[in-house]
PDB file of N, CA and C in Angstrom:
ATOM      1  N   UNK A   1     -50.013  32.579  20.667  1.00  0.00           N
ATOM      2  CA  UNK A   1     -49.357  33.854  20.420  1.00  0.00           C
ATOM      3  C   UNK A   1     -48.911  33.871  18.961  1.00  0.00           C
ATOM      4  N   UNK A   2     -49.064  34.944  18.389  1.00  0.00           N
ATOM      5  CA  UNK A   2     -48.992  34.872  17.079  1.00  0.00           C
ATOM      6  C   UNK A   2     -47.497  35.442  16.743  1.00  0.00           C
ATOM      7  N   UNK A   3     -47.006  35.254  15.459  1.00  0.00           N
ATOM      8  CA  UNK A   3     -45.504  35.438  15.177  1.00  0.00           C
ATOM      9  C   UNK A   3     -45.460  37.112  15.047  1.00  0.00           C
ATOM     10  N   UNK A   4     -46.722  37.612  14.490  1.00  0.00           N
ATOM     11  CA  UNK A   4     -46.680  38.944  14.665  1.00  0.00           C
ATOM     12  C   UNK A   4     -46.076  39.903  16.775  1.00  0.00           C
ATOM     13  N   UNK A   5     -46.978  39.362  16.970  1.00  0.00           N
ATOM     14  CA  UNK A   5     -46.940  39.476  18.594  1.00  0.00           C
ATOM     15  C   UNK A   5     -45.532  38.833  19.209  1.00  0.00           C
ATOM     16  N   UNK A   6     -44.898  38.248  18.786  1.00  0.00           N
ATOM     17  CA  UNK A   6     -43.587  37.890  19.026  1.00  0.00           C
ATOM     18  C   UNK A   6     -42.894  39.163  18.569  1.00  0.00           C
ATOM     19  N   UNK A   7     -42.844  38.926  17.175  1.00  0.00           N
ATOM     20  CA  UNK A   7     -41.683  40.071  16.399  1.00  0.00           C
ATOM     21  C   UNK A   7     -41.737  41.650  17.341  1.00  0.00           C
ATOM     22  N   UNK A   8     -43.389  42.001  17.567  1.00  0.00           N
ATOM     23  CA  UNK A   8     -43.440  42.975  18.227  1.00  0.00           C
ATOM     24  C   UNK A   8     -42.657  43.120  19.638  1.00  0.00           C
ATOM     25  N   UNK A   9     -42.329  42.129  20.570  1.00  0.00           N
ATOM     26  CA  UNK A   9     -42.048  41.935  21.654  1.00  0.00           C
ATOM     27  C   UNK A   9     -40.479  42.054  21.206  1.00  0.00           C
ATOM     28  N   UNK A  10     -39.693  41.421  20.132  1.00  0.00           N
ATOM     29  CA  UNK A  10     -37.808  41.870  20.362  1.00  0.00           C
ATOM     30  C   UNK A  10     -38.046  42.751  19.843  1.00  0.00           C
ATOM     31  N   UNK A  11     -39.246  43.949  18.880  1.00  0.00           N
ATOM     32  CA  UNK A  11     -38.503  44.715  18.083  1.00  0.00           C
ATOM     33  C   UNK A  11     -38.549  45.722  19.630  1.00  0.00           C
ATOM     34  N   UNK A  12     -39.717  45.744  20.428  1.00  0.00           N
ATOM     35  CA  UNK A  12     -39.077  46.503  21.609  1.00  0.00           C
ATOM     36  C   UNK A  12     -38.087  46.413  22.555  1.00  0.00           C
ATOM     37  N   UNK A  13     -37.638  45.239  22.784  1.00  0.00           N
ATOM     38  CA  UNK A  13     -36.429  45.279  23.621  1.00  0.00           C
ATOM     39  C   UNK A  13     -35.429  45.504  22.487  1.00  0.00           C
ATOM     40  N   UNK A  14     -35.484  45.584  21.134  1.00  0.00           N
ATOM     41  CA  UNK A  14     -34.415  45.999  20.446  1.00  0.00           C
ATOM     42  C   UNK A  14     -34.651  47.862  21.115  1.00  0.00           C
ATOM     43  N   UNK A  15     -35.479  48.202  20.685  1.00  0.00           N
ATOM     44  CA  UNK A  15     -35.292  49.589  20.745  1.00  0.00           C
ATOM     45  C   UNK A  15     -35.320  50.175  22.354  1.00  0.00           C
ATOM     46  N   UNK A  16     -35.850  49.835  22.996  1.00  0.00           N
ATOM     47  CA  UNK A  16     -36.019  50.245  24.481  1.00  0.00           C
ATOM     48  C   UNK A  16     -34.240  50.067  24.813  1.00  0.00           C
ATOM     49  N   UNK A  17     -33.602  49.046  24.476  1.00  0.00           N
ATOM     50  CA  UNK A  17     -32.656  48.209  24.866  1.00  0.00           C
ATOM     51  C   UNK A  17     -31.742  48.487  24.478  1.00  0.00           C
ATOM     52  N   UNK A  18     -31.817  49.013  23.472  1.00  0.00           N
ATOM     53  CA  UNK A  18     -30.610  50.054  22.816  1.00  0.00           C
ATOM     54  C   UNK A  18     -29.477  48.751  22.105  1.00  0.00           C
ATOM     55  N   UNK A  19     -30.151  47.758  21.546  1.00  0.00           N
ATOM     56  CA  UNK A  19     -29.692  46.542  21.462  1.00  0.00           C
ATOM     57  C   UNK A  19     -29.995  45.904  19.662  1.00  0.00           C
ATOM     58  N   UNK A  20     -29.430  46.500  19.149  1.00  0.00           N
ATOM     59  CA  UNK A  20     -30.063  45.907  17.359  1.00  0.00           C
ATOM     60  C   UNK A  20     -30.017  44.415  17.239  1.00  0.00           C
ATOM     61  N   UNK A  21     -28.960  44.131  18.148  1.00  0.00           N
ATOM     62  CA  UNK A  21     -28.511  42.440  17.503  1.00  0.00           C
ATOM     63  C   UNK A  21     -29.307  41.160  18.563  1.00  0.00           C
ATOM     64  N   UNK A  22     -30.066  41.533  19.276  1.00  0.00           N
ATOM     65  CA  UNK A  22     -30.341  40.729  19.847  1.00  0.00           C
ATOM     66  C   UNK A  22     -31.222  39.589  19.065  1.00  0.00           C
ATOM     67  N   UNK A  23     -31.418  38.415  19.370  1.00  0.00           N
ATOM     68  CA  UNK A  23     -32.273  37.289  19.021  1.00  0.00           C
ATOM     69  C   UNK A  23     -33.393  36.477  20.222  1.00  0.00           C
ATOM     70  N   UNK A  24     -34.114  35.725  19.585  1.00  0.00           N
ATOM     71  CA  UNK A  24     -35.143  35.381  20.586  1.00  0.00           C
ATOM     72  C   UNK A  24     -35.580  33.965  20.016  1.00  0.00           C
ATOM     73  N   UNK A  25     -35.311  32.979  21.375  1.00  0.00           N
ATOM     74  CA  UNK A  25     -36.057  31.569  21.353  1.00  0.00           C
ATOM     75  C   UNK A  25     -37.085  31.516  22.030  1.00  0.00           C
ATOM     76  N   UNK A  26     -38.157  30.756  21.329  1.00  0.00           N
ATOM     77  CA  UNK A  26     -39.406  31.015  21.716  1.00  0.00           C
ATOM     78  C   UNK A  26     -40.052  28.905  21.905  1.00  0.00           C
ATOM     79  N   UNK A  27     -40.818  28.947  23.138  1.00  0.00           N
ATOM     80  CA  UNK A  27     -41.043  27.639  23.222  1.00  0.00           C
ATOM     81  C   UNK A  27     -42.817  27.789  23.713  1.00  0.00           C
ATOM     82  N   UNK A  28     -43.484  27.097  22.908  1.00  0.00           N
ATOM     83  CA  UNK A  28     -44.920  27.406  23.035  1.00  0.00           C
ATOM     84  C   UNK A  28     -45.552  26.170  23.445  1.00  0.00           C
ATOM     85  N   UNK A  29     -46.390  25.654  24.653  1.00  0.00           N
ATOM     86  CA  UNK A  29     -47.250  25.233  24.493  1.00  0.00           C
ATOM     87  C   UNK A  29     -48.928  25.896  24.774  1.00  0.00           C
ATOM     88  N   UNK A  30     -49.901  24.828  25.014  1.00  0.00           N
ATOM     89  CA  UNK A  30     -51.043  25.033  25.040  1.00  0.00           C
ATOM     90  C   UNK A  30     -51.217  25.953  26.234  1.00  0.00           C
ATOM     91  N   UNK A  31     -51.602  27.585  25.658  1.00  0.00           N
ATOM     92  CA  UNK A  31     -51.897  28.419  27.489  1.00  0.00           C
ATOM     93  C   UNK A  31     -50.398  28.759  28.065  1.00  0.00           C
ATOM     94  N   UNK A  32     -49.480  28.289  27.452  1.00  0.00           N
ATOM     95  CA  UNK A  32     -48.128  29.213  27.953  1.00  0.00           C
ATOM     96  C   UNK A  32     -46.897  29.219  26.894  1.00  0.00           C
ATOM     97  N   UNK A  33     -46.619  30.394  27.217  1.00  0.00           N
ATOM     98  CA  UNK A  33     -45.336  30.626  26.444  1.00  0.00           C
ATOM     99  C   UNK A  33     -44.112  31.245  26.971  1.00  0.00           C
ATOM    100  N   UNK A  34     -42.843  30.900  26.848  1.00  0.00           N
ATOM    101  CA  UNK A  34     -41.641  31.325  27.181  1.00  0.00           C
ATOM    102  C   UNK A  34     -40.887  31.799  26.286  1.00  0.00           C
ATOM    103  N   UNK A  35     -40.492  32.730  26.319  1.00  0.00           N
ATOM    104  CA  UNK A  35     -39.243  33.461  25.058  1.00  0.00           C
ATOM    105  C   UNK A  35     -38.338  33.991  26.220  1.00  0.00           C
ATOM    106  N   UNK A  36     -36.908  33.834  25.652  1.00  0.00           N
ATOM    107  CA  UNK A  36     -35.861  34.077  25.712  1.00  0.00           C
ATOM    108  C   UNK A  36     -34.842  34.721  25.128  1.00  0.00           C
ATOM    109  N   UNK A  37     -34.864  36.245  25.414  1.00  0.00           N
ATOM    110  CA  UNK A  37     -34.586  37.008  24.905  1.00  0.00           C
ATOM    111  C   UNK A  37     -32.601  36.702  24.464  1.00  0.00           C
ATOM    112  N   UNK A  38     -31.761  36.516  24.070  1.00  0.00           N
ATOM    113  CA  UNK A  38     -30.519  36.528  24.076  1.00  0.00           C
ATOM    114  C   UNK A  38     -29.697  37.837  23.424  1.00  0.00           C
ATOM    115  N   UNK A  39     -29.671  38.701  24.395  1.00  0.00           N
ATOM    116  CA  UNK A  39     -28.810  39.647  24.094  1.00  0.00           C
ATOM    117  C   UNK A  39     -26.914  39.698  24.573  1.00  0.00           C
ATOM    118  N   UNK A  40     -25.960  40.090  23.786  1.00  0.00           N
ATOM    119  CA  UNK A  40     -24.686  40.069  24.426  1.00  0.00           C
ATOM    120  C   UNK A  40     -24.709  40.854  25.707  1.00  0.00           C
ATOM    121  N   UNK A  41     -24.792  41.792  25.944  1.00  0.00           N
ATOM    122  CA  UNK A  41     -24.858  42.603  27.202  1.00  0.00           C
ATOM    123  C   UNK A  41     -26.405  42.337  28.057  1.00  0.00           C
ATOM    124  N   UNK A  42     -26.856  41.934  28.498  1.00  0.00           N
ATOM    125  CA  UNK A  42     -27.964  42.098  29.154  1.00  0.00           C
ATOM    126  C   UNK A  42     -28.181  42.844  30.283  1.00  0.00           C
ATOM    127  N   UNK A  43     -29.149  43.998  30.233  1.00  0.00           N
ATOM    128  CA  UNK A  43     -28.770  45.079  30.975  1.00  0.00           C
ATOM    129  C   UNK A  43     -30.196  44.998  32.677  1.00  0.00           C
ATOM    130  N   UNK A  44     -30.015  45.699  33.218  1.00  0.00           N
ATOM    131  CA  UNK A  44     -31.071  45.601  34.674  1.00  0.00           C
ATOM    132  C   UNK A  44     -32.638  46.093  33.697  1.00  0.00           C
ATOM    133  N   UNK A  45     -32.283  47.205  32.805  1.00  0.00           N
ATOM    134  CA  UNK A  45     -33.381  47.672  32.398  1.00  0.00           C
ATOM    135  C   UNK A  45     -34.180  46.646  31.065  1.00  0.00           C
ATOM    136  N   UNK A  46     -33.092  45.928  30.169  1.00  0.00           N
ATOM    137  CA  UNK A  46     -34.055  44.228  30.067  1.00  0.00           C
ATOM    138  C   UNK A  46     -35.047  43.762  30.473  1.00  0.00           C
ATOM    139  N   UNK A  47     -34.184  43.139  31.850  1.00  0.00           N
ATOM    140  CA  UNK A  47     -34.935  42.582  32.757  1.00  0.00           C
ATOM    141  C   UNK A  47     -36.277  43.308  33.596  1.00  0.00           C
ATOM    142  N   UNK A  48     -36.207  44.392  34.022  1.00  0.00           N
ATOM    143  CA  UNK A  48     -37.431  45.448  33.997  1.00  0.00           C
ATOM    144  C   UNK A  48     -38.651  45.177  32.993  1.00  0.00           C
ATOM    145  N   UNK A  49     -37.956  45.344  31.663  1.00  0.00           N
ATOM    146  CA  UNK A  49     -39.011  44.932  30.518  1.00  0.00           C
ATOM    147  C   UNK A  49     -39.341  44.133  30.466  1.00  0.00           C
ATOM    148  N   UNK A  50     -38.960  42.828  31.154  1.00  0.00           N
ATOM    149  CA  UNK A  50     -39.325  42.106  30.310  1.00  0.00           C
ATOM    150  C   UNK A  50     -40.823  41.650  31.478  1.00  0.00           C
ATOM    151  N   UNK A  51     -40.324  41.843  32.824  1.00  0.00           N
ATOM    152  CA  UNK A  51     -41.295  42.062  34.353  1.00  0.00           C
ATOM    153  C   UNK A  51     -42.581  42.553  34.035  1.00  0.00           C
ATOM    154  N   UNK A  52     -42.204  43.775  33.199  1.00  0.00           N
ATOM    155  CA  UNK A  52     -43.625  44.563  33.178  1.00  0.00           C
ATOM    156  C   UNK A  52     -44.254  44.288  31.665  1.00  0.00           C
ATOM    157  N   UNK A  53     -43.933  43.252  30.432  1.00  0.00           N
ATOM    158  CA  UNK A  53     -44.410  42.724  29.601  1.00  0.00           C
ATOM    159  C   UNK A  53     -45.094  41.838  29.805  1.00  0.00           C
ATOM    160  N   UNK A  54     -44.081  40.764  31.058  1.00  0.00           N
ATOM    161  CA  UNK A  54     -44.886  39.608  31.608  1.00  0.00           C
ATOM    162  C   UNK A  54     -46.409  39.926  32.295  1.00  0.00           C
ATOM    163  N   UNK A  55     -46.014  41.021  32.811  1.00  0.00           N
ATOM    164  CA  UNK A  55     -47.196  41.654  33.607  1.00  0.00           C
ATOM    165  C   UNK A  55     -48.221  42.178  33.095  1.00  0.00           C
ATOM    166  N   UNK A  56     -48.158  42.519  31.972  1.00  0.00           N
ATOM    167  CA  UNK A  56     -49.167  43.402  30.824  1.00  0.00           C
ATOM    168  C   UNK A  56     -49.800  41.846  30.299  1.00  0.00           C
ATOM    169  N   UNK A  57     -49.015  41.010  29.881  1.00  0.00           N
ATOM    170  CA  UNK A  57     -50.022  39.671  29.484  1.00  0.00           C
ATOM    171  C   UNK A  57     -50.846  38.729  30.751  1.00  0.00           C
ATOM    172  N   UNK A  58     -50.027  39.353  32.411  1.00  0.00           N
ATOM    173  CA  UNK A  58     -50.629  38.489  33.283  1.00  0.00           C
ATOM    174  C   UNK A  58     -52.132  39.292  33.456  1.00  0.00           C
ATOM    175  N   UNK A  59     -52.290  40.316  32.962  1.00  0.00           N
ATOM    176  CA  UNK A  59     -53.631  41.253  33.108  1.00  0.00           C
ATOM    177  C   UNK A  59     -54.542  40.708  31.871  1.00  0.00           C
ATOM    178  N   UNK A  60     -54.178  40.257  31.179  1.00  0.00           N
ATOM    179  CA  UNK A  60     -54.947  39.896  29.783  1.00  0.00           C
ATOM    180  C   UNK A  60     -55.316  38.238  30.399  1.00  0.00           C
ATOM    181  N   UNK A  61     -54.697  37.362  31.079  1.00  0.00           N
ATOM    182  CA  UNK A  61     -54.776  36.327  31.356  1.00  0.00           C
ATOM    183  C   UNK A  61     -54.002  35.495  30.713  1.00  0.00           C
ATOM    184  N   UNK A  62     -52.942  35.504  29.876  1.00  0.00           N
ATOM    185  CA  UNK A  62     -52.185  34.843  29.175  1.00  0.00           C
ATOM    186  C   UNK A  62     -50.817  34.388  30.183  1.00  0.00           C
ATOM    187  N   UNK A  63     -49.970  33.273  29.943  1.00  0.00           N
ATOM    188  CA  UNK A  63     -49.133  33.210  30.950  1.00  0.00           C
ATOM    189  C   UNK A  63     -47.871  32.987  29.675  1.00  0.00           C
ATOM    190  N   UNK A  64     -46.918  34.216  29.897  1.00  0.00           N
ATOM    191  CA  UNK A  64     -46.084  34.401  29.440  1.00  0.00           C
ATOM    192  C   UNK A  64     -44.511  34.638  30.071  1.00  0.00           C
ATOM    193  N   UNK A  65     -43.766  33.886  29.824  1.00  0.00           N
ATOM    194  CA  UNK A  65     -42.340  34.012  30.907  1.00  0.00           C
ATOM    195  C   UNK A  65     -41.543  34.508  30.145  1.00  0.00           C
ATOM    196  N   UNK A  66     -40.807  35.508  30.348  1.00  0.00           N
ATOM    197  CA  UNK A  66     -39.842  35.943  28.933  1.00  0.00           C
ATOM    198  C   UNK A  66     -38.339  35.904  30.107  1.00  0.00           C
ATOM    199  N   UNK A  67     -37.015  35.831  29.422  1.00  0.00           N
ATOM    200  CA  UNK A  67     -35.963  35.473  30.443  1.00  0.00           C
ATOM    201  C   UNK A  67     -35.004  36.075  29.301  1.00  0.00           C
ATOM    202  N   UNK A  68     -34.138  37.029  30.083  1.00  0.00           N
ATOM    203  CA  UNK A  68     -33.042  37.859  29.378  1.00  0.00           C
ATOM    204  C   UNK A  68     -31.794  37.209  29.561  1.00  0.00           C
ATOM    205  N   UNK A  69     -30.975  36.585  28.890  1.00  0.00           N
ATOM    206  CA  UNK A  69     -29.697  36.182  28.883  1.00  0.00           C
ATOM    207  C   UNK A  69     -28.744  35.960  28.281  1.00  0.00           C
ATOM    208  N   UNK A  70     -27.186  35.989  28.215  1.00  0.00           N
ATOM    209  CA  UNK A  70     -26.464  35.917  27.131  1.00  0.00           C
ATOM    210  C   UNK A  70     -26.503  35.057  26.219  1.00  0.00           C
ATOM    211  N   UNK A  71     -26.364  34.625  25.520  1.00  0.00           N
ATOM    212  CA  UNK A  71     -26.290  33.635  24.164  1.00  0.00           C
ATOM    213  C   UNK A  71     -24.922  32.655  25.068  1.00  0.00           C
ATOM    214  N   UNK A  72     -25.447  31.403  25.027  1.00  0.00           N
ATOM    215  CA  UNK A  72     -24.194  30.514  25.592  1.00  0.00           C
ATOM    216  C   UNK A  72     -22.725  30.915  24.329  1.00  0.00           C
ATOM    217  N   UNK A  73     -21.427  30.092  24.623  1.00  0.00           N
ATOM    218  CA  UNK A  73     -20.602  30.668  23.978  1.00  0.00           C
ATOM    219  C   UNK A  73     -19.990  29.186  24.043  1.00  0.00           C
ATOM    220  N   UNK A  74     -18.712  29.282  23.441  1.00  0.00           N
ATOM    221  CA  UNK A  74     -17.686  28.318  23.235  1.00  0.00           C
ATOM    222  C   UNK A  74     -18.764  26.583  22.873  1.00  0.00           C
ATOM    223  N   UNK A  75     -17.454  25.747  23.226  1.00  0.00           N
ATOM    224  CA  UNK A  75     -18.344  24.288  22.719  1.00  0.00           C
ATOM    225  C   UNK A  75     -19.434  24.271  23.110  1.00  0.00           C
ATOM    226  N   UNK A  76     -20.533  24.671  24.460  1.00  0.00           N
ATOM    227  CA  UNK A  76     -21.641  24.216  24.962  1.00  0.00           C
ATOM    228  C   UNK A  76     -22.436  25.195  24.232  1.00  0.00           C
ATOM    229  N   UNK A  77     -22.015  26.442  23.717  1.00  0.00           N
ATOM    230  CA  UNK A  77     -23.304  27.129  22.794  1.00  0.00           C
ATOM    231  C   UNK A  77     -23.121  26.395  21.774  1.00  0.00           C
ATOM    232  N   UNK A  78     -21.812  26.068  21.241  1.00  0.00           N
ATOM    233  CA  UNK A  78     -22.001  25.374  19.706  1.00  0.00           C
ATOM    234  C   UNK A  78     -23.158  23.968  19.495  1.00  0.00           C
ATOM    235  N   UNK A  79     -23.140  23.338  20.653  1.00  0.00           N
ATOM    236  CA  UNK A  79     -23.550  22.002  20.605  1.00  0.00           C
ATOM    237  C   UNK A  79     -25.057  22.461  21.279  1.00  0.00           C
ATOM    238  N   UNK A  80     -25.399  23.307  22.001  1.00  0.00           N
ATOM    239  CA  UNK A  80     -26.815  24.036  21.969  1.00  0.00           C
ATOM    240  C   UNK A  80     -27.549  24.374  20.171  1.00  0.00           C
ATOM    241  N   UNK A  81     -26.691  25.272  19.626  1.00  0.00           N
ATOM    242  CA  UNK A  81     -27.127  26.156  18.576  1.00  0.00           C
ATOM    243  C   UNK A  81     -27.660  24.901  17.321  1.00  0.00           C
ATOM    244  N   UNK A  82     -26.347  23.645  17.459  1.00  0.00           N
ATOM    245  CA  UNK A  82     -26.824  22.713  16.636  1.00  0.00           C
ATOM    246  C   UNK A  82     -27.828  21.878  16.637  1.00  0.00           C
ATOM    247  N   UNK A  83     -28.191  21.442  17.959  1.00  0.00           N
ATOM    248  CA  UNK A  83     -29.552  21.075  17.984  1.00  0.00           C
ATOM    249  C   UNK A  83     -28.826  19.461  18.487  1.00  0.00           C
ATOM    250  N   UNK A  84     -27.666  19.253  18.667  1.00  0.00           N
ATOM    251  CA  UNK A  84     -27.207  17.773  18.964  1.00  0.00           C
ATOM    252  C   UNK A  84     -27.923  17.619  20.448  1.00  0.00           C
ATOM    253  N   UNK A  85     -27.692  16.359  20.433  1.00  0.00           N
ATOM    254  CA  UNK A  85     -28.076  15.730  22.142  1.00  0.00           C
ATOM    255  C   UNK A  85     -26.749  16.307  22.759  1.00  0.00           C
ATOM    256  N   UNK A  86     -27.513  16.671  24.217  1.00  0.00           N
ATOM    257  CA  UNK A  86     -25.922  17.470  24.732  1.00  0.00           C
ATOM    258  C   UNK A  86     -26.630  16.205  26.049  1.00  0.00           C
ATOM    259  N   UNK A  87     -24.924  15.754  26.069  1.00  0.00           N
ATOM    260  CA  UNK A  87     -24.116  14.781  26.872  1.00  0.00           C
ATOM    261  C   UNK A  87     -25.880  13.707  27.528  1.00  0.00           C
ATOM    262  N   UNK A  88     -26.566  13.646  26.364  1.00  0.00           N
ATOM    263  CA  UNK A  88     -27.822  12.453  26.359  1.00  0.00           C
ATOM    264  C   UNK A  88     -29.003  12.991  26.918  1.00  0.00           C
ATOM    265  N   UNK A  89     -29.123  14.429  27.533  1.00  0.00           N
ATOM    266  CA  UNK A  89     -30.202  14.667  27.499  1.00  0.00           C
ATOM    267  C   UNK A  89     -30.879  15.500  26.357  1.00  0.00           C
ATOM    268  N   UNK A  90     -32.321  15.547  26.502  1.00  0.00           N
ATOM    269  CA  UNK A  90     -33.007  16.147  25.463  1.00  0.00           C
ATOM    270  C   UNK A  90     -34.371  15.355  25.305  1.00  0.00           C
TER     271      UNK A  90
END
């Protein structure tokens, strides 16, 4: 999946979503990909999008999982965001 084809995928849940600030982690291997949309509010109609995106690439044959959720918060987002070993796994 190309970075173009990414960008395209938040700039629509930015706009469908009514959501400017959202961000997106993306984890790729060979034949599948997962992005994770992190918006503050995450709304039913997100999650809709993101069903029938998954579904538009399951017709192309690509296997794509996309997952709408808040951005972790307090110490366990901090120690996520940094990239440390959290409590030895990783």
């Amino acid at each position: 999946m190309t970075s173009d084809l990414l960008s395209e995928i938040l700039n629509t849940f930015k706009t469908h979503g009514h959501a400017p600030d959202l961000r997106a982690e993306v984890m790729a291997l060979p034949g599948e990909v997962w992005i994770n949309i992190l918006a503050p509010q995450p709304t039913e109609a997100m999650h809709e999008l993101a069903r029938l995106i998954e579904s538009e690439f399951d017709e192309l044959g690509q296997r794509v999982s996309i997952g709408v959720q808040r951005p972790a918060s307090g110490l366990w987002g901090w120690l996520a965001r940094s990239g440390r070993p959290l409590l030895g796994f990783r």
